[in-house]
C-alpha atoms as a PDB file:
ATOM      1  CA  UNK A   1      99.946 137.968  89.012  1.00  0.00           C
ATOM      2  CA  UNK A   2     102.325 135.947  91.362  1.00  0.00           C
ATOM      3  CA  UNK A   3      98.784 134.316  92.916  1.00  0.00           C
ATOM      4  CA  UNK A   4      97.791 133.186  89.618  1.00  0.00           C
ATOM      5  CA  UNK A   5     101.381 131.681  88.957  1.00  0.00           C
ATOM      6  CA  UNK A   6     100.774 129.579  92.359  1.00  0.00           C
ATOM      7  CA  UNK A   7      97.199 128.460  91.439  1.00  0.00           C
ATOM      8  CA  UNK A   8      98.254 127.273  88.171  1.00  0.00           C
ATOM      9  CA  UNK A   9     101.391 125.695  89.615  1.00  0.00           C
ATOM     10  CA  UNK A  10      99.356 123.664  92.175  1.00  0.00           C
ATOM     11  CA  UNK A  11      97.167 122.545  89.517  1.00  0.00           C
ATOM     12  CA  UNK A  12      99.801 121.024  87.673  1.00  0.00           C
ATOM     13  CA  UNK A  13     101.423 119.851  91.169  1.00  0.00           C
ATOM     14  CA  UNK A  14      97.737 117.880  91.896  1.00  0.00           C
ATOM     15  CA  UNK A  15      97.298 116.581  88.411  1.00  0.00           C
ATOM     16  CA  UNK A  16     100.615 114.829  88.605  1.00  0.00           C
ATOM     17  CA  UNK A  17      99.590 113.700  92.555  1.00  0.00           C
ATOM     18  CA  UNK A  18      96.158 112.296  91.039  1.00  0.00           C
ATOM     19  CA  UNK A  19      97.542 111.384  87.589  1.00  0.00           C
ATOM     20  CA  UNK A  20      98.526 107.782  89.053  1.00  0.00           C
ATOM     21  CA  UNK A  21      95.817 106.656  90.915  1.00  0.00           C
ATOM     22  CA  UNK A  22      93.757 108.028  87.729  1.00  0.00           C
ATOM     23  CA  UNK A  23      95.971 105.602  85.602  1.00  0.00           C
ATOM     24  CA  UNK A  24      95.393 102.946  87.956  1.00  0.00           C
ATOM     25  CA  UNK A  25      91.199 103.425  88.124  1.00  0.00           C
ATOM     26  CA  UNK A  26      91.350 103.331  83.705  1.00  0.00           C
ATOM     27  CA  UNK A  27      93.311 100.360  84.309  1.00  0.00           C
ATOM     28  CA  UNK A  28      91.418  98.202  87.249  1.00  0.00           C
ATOM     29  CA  UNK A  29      87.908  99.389  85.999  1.00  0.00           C
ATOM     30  CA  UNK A  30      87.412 101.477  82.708  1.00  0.00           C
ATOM     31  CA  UNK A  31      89.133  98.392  80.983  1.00  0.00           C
ATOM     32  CA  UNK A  32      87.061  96.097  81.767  1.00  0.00           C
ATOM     33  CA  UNK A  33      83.871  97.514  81.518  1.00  0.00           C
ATOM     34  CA  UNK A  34      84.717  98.383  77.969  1.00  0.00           C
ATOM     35  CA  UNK A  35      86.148  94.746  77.460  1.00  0.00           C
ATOM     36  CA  UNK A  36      82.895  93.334  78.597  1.00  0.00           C
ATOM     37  CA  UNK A  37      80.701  95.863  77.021  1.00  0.00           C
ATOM     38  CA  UNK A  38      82.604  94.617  73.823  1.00  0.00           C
ATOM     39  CA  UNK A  39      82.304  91.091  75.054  1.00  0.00           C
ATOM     40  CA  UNK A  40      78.201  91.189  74.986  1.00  0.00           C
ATOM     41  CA  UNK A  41      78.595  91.443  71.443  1.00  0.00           C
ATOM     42  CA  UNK A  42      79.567  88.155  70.501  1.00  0.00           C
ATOM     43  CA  UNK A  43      79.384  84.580  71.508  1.00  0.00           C
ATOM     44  CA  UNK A  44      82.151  83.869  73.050  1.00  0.00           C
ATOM     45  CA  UNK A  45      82.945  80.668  75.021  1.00  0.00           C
ATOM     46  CA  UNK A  46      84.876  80.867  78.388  1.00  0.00           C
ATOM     47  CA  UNK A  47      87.684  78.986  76.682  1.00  0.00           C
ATOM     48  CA  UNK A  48      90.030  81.385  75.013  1.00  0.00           C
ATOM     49  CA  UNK A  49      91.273  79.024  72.153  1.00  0.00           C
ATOM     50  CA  UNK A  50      87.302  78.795  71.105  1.00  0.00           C
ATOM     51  CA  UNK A  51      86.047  81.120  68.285  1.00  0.00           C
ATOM     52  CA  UNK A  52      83.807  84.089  68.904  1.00  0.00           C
ATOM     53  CA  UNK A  53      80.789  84.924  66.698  1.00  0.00           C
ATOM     54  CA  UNK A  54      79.648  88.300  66.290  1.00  0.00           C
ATOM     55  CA  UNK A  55      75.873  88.489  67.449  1.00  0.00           C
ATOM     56  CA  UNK A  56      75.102  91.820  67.649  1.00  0.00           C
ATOM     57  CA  UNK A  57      71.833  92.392  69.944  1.00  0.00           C
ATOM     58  CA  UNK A  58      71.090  88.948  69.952  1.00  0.00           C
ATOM     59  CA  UNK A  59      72.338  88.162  74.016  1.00  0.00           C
ATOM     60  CA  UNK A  60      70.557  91.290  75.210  1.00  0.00           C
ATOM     61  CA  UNK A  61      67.537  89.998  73.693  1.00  0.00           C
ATOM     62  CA  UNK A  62      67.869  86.468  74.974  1.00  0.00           C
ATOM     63  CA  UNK A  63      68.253  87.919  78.662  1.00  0.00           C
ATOM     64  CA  UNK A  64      65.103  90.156  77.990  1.00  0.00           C
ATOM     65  CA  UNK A  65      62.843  87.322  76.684  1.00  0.00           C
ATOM     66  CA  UNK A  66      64.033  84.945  79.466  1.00  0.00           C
ATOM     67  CA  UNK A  67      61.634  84.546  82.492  1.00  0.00           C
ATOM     68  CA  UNK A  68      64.314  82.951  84.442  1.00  0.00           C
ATOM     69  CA  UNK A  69      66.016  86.680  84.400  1.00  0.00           C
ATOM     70  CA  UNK A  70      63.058  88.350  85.751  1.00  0.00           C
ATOM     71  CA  UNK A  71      62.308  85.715  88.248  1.00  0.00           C
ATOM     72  CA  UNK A  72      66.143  86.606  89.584  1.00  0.00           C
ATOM     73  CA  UNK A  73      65.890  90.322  88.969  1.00  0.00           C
ATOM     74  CA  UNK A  74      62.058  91.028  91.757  1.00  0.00           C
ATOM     75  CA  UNK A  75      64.146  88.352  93.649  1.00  0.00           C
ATOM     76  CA  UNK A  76      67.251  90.356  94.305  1.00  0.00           C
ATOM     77  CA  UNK A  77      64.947  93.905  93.859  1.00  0.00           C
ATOM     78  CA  UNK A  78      63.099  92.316  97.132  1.00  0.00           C
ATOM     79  CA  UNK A  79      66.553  91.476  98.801  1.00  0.00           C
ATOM     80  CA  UNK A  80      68.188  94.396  98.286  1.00  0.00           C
ATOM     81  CA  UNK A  81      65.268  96.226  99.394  1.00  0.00           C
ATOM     82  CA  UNK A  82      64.600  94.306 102.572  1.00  0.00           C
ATOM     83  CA  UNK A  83      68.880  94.061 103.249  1.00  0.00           C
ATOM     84  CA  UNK A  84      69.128  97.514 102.798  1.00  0.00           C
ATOM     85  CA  UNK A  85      65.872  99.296 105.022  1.00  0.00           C
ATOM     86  CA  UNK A  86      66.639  96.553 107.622  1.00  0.00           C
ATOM     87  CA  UNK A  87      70.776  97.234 108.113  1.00  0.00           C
ATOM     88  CA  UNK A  88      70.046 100.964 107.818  1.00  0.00           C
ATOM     89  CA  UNK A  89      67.242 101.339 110.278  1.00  0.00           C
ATOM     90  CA  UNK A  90      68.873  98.987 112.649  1.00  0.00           C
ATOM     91  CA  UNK A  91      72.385 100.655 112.273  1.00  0.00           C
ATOM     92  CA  UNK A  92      70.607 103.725 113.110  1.00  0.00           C
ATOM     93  CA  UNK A  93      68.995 102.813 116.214  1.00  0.00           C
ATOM     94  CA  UNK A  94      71.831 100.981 117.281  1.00  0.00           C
ATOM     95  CA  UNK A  95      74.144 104.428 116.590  1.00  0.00           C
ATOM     96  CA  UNK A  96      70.942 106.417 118.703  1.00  0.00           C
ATOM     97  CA  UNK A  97      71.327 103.994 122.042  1.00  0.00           C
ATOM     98  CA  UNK A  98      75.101 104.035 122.109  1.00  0.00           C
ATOM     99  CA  UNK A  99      75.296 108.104 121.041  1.00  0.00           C
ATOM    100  CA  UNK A 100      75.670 108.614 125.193  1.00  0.00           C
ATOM    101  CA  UNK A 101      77.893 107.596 128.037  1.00  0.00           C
ATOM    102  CA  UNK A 102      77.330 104.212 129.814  1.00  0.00           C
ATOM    103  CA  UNK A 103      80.106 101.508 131.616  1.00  0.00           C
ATOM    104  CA  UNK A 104      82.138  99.351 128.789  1.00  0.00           C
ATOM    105  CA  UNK A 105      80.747 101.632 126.043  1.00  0.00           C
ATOM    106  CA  UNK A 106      84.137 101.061 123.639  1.00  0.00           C
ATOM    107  CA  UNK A 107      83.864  97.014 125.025  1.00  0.00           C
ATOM    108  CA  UNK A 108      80.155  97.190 123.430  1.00  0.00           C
ATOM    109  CA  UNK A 109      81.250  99.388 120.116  1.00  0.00           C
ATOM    110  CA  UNK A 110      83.715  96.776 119.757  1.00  0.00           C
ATOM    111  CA  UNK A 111      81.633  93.877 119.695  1.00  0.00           C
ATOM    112  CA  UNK A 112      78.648  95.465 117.600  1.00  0.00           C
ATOM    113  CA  UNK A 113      81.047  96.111 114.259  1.00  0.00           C
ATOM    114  CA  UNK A 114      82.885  92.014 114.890  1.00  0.00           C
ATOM    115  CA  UNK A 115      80.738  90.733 112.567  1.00  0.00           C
ATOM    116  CA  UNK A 116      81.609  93.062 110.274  1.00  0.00           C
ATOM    117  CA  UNK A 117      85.292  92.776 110.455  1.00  0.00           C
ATOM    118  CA  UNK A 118      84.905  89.068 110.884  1.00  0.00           C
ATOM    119  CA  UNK A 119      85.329  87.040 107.471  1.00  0.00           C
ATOM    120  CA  UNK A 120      82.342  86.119 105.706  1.00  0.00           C
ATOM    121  CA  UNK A 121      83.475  82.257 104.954  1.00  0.00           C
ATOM    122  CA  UNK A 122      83.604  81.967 109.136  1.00  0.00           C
ATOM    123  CA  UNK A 123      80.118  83.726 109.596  1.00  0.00           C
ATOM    124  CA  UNK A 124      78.710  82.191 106.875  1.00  0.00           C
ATOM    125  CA  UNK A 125      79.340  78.461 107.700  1.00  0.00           C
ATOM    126  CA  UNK A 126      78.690  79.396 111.371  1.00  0.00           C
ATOM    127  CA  UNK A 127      74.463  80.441 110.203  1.00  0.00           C
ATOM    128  CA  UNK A 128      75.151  76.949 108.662  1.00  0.00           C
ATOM    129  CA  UNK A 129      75.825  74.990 111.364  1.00  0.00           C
ATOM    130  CA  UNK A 130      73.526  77.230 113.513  1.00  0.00           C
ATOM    131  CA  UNK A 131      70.565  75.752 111.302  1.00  0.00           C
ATOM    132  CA  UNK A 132      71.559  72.775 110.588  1.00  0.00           C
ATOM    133  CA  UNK A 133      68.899  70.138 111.231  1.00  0.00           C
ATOM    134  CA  UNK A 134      70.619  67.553 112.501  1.00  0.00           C
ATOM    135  CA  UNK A 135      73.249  69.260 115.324  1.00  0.00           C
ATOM    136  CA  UNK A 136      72.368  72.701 114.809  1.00  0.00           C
ATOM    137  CA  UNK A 137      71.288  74.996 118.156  1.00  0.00           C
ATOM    138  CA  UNK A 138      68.464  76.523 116.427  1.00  0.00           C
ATOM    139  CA  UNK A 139      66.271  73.072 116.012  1.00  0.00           C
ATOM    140  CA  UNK A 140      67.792  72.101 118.874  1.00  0.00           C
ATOM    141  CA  UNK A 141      66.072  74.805 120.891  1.00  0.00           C
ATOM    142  CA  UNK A 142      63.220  74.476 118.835  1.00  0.00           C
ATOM    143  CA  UNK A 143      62.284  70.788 118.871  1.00  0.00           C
ATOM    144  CA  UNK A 144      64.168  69.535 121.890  1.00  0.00           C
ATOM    145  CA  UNK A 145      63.886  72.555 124.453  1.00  0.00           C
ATOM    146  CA  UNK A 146      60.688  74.495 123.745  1.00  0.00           C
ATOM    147  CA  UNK A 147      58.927  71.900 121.488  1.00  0.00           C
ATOM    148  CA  UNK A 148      57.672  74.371 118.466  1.00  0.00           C
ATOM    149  CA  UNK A 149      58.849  71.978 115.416  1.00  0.00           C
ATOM    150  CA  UNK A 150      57.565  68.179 115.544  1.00  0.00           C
ATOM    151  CA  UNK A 151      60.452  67.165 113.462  1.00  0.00           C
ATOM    152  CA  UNK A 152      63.815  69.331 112.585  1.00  0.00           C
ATOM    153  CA  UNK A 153      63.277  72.069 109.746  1.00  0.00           C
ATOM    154  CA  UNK A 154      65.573  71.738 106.358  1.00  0.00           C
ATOM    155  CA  UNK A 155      65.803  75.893 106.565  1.00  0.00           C
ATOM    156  CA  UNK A 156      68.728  75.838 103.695  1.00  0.00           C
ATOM    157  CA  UNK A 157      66.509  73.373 101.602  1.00  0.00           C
ATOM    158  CA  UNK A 158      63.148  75.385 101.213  1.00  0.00           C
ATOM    159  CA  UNK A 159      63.251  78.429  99.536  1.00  0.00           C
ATOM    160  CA  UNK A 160      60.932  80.453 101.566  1.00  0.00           C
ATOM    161  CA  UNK A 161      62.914  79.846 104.603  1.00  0.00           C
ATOM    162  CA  UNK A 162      65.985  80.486 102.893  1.00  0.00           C
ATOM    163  CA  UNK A 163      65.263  83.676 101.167  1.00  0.00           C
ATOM    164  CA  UNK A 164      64.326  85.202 104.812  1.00  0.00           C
ATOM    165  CA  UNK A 165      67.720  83.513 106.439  1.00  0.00           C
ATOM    166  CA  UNK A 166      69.911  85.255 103.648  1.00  0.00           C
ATOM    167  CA  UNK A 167      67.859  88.234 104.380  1.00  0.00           C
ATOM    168  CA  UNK A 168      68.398  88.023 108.214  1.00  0.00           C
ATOM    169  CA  UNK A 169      72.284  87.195 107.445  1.00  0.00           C
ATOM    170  CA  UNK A 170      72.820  90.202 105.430  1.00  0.00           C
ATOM    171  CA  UNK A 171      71.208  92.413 107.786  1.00  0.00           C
ATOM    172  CA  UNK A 172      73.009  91.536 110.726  1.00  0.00           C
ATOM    173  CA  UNK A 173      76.083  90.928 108.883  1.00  0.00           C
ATOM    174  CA  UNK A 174      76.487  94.685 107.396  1.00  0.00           C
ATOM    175  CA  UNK A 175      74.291  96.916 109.880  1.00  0.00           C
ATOM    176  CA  UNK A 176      77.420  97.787 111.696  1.00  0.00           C
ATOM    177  CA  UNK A 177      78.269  99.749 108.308  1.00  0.00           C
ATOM    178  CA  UNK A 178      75.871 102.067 108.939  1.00  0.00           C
ATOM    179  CA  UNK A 179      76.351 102.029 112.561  1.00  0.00           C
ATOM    180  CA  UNK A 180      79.481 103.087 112.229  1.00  0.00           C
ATOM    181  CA  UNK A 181      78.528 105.964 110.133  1.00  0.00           C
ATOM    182  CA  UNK A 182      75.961 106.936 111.659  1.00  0.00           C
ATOM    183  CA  UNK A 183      77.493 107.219 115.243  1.00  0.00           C
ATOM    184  CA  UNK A 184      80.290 109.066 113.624  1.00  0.00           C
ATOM    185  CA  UNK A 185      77.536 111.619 112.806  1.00  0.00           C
ATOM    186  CA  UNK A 186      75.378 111.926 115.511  1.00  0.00           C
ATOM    187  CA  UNK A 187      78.529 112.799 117.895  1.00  0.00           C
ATOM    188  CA  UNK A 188      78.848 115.858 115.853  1.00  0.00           C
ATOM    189  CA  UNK A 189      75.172 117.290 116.653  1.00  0.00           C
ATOM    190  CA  UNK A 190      74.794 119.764 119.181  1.00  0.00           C
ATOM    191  CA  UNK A 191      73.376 119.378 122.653  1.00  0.00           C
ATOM    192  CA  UNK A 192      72.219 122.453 122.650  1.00  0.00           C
ATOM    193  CA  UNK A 193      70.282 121.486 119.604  1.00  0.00           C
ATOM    194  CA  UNK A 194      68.220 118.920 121.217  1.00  0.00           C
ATOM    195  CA  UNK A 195      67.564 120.983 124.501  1.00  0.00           C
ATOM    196  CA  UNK A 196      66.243 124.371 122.538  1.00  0.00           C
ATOM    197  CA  UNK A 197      63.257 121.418 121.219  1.00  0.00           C
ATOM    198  CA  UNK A 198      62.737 119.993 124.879  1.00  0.00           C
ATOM    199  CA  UNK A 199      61.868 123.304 125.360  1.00  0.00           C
ATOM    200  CA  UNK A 200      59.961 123.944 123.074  1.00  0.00           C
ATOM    201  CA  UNK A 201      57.710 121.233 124.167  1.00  0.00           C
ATOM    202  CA  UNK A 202      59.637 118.355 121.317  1.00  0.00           C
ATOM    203  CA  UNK A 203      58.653 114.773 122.150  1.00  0.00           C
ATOM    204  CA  UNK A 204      61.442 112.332 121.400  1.00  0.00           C
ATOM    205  CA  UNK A 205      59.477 111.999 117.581  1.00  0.00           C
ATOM    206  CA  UNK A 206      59.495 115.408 117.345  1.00  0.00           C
ATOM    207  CA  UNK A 207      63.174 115.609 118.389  1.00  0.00           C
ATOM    208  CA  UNK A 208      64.298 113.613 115.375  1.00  0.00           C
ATOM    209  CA  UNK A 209      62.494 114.503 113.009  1.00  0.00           C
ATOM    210  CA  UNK A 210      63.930 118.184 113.251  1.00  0.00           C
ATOM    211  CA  UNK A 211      67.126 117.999 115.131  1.00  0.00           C
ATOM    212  CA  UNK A 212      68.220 114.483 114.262  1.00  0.00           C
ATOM    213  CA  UNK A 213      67.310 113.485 110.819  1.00  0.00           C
ATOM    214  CA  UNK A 214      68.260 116.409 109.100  1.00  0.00           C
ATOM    215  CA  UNK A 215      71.815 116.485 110.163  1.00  0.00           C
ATOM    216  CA  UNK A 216      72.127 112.429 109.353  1.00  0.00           C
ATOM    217  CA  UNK A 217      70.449 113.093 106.151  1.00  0.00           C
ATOM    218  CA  UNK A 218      73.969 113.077 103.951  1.00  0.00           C
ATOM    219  CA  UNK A 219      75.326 110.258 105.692  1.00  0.00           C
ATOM    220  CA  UNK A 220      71.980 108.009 105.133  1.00  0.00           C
ATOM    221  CA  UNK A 221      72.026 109.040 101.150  1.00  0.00           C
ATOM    222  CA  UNK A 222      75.614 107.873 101.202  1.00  0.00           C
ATOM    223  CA  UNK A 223      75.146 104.772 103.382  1.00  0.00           C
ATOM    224  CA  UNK A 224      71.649 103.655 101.839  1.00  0.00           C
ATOM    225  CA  UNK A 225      73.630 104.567  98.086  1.00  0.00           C
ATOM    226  CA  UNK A 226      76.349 102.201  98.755  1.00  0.00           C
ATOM    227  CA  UNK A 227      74.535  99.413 100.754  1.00  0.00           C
ATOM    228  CA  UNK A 228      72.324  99.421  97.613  1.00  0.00           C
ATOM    229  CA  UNK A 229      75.007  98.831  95.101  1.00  0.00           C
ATOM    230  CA  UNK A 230      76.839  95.744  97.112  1.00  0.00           C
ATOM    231  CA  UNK A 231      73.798  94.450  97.535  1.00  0.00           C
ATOM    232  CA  UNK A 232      72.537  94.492  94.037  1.00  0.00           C
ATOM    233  CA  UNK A 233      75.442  92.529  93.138  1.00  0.00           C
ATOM    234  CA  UNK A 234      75.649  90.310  96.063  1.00  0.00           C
ATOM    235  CA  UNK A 235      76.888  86.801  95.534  1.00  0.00           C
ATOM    236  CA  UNK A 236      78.936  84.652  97.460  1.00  0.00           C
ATOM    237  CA  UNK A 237      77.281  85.364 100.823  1.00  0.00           C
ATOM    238  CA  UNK A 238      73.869  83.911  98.758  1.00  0.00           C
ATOM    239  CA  UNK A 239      75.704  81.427  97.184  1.00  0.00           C
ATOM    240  CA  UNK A 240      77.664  79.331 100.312  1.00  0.00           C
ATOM    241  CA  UNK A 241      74.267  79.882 102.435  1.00  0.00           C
ATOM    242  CA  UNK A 242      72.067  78.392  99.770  1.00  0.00           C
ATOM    243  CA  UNK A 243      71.125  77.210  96.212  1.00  0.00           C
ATOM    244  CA  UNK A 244      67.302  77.831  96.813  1.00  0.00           C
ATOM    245  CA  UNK A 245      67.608  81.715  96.206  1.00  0.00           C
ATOM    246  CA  UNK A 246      68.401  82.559  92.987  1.00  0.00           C
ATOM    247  CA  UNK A 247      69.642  86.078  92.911  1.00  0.00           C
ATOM    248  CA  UNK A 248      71.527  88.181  90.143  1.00  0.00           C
ATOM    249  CA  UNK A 249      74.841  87.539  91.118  1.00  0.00           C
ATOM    250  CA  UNK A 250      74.056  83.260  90.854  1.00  0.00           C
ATOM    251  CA  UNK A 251      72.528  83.925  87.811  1.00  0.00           C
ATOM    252  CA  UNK A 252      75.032  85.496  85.748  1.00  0.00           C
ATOM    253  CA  UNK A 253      77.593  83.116  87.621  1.00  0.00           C
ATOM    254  CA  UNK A 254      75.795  80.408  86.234  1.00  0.00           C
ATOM    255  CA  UNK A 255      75.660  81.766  82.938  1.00  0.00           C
ATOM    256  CA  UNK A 256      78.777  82.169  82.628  1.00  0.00           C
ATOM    257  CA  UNK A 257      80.678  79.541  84.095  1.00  0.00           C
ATOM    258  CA  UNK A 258      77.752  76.416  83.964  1.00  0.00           C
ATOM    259  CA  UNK A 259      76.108  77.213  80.512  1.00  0.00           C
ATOM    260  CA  UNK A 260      79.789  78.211  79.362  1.00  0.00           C
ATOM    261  CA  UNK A 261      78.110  81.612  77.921  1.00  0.00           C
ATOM    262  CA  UNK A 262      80.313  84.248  78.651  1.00  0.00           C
ATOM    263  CA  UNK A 263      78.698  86.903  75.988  1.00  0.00           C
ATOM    264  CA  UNK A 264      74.918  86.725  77.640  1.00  0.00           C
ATOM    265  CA  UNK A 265      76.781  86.814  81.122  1.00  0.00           C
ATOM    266  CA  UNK A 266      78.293  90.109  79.549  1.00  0.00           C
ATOM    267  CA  UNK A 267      75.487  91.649  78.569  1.00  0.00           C
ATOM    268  CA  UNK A 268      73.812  90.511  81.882  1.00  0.00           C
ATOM    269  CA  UNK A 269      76.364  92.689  83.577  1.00  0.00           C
ATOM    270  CA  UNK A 270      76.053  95.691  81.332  1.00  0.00           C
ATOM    271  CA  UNK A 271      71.830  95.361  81.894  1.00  0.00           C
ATOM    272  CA  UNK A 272      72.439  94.795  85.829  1.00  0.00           C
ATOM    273  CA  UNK A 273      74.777  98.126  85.326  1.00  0.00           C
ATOM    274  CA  UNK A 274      71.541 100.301  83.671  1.00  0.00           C
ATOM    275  CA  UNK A 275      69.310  98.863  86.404  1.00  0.00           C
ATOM    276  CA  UNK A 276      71.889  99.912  89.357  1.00  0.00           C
ATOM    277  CA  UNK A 277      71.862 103.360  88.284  1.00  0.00           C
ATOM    278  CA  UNK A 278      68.722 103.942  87.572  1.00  0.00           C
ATOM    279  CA  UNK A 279      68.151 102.454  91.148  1.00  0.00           C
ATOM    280  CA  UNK A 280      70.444 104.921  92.658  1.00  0.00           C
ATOM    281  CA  UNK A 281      69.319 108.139  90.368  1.00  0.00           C
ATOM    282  CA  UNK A 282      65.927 106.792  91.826  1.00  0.00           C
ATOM    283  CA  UNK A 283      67.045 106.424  95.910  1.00  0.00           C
ATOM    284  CA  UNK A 284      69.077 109.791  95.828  1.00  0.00           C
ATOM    285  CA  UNK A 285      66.455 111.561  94.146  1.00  0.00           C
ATOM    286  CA  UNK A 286      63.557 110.334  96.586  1.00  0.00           C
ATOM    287  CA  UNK A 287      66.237 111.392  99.833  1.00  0.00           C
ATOM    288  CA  UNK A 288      66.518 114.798  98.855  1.00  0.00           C
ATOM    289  CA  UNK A 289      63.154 115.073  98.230  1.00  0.00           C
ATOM    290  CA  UNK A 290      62.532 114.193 102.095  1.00  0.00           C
ATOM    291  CA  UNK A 291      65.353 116.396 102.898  1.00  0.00           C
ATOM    292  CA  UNK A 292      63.800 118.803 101.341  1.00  0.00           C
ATOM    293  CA  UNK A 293      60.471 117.985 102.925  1.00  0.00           C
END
């Protein structure tokens, strides 16, 4: 009797722990997403003091029948893709050579996760000047040094080029994400684990592939999860870098605020929110399946 009292009083004690930050979530997020699910209902103008029209289905049809939106949508599929299997596979093998002790080891963890702590504006104009064609070091090496280019690439002006430079960019800009976690995880396997396989005859592969992946397996769903999302919506890293690659995030931006079309940008947002989580019911599904495996 008295131990069902206290279970029922520390339920009500955690509701009223949780029942502000709860508040504050329905405030910061539920709001808005059911302001601008209600908001890709009309056509509304970014201006306030304009009328809005009620247009039912009309602005999720116009983004369906426009090839501009499925040009953008493989575009960021392909980035996301490419961001995401490049950070996580190099945060991983990053987290496997520095999972044992060598000299400056902290010095080195240190300087892995700066460009992750460092602000994007600083990174981002530094890739700029880095390629710039006129003083940057990269066509200076090139041209000058070991003579591959006969005249200085434009690598911001062709889209090609600039699709794999925000690629490269977001890659080494947000592996030490994963690194981080994935470190964090590998300390907490076993030695012992790892020398019952040696001697069993495990080559490194081997070693892994049973030992290895299985334990990280959580902490990839969650990483490759999450890395998906921010990527999906990425914008402003895209957006300072370049013009030439039109992803998602530009596109709604620029329906929005340079067509002045707030309701299609709306409903943009509430089709980008299907695709996300059908992308994630999709990535979580196909993990456990390998876990499983």
């Amino acid at each position: 009797m008295f131990k069902a009292k206290r279970e029922t009083s520390d339920g009500k004690l955690a509701f009223i722990l949780l029942l502000p930050s709860a508040l504050l979530i329905l405030l910061l997020i539920g709001y808005p997403m059911l302001s601008n699910f209600y908001i890709s209902f009309f056509q509304q103008s970014i201006n306030p003091n304009l009328p809005s029209e009620f247009i039912g289905f009309e602005n999720f049809s116009e983004t369906l029948g426009d090839a501009e939106f499925y040009k953008s949508l493989g575009i960021t599929l392909l980035y996301t893709l490419l961001v995401v299997a490049g950070s996580t596979a190099l945060g991983l093998y990053v987290a496997i050579l520095f999972n044992r002790p060598f000299k400056f080891r902290k010095l080195a963890r240190s300087l892995i996760i700066l460009s992750y702590v460092t602000p994007s504006i600083s990174l981002i104009f530094a890739w700029k000047y880095m390629f710039n064609n006129g003083y940057g070091i990269i066509n200076y090496i090139g041209r000058d040094i070991l003579h591959i280019f006969d005249r200085a690439p434009l690598w911001f002006d062709n889209p090609t080029s600039s699709f794999i430079l925000v690629v490269l960019f977001a890659i080494w800009r947000y592996f030490p994400y994963a690194f981080i976690a994935f470190l964090a995880i590998l300390q907490t396997i076993s030695p012992t684990l790892y020398e019952a396989a040696e001697m069993d005859g495990a080559n490194i592969w081997q070693k892994f592939k049973a030992v290895t992946l299985p334990a990280i397996m959580p902490v990839m769903m969650t990483v490759i999860t999450l890395r998906t999302i921010w990527m999906f919506y990425m914008f402003e890293d895209v957006y300072l870098l370049t013009n030439k690659v039109n992803v998602l995030g530009i596109y709604l931006y620029e329906t929005a605020f340079a067509f002045n079309d707030l309701g299609k940008a709306s409903a943009i947002s509430v089709i980008l929110f299907c695709i996300i989580c059908t992308l994630i019911i999709v990535v979580r599904k196909r993990v456990n399946l390998n876990a499983s495996s």
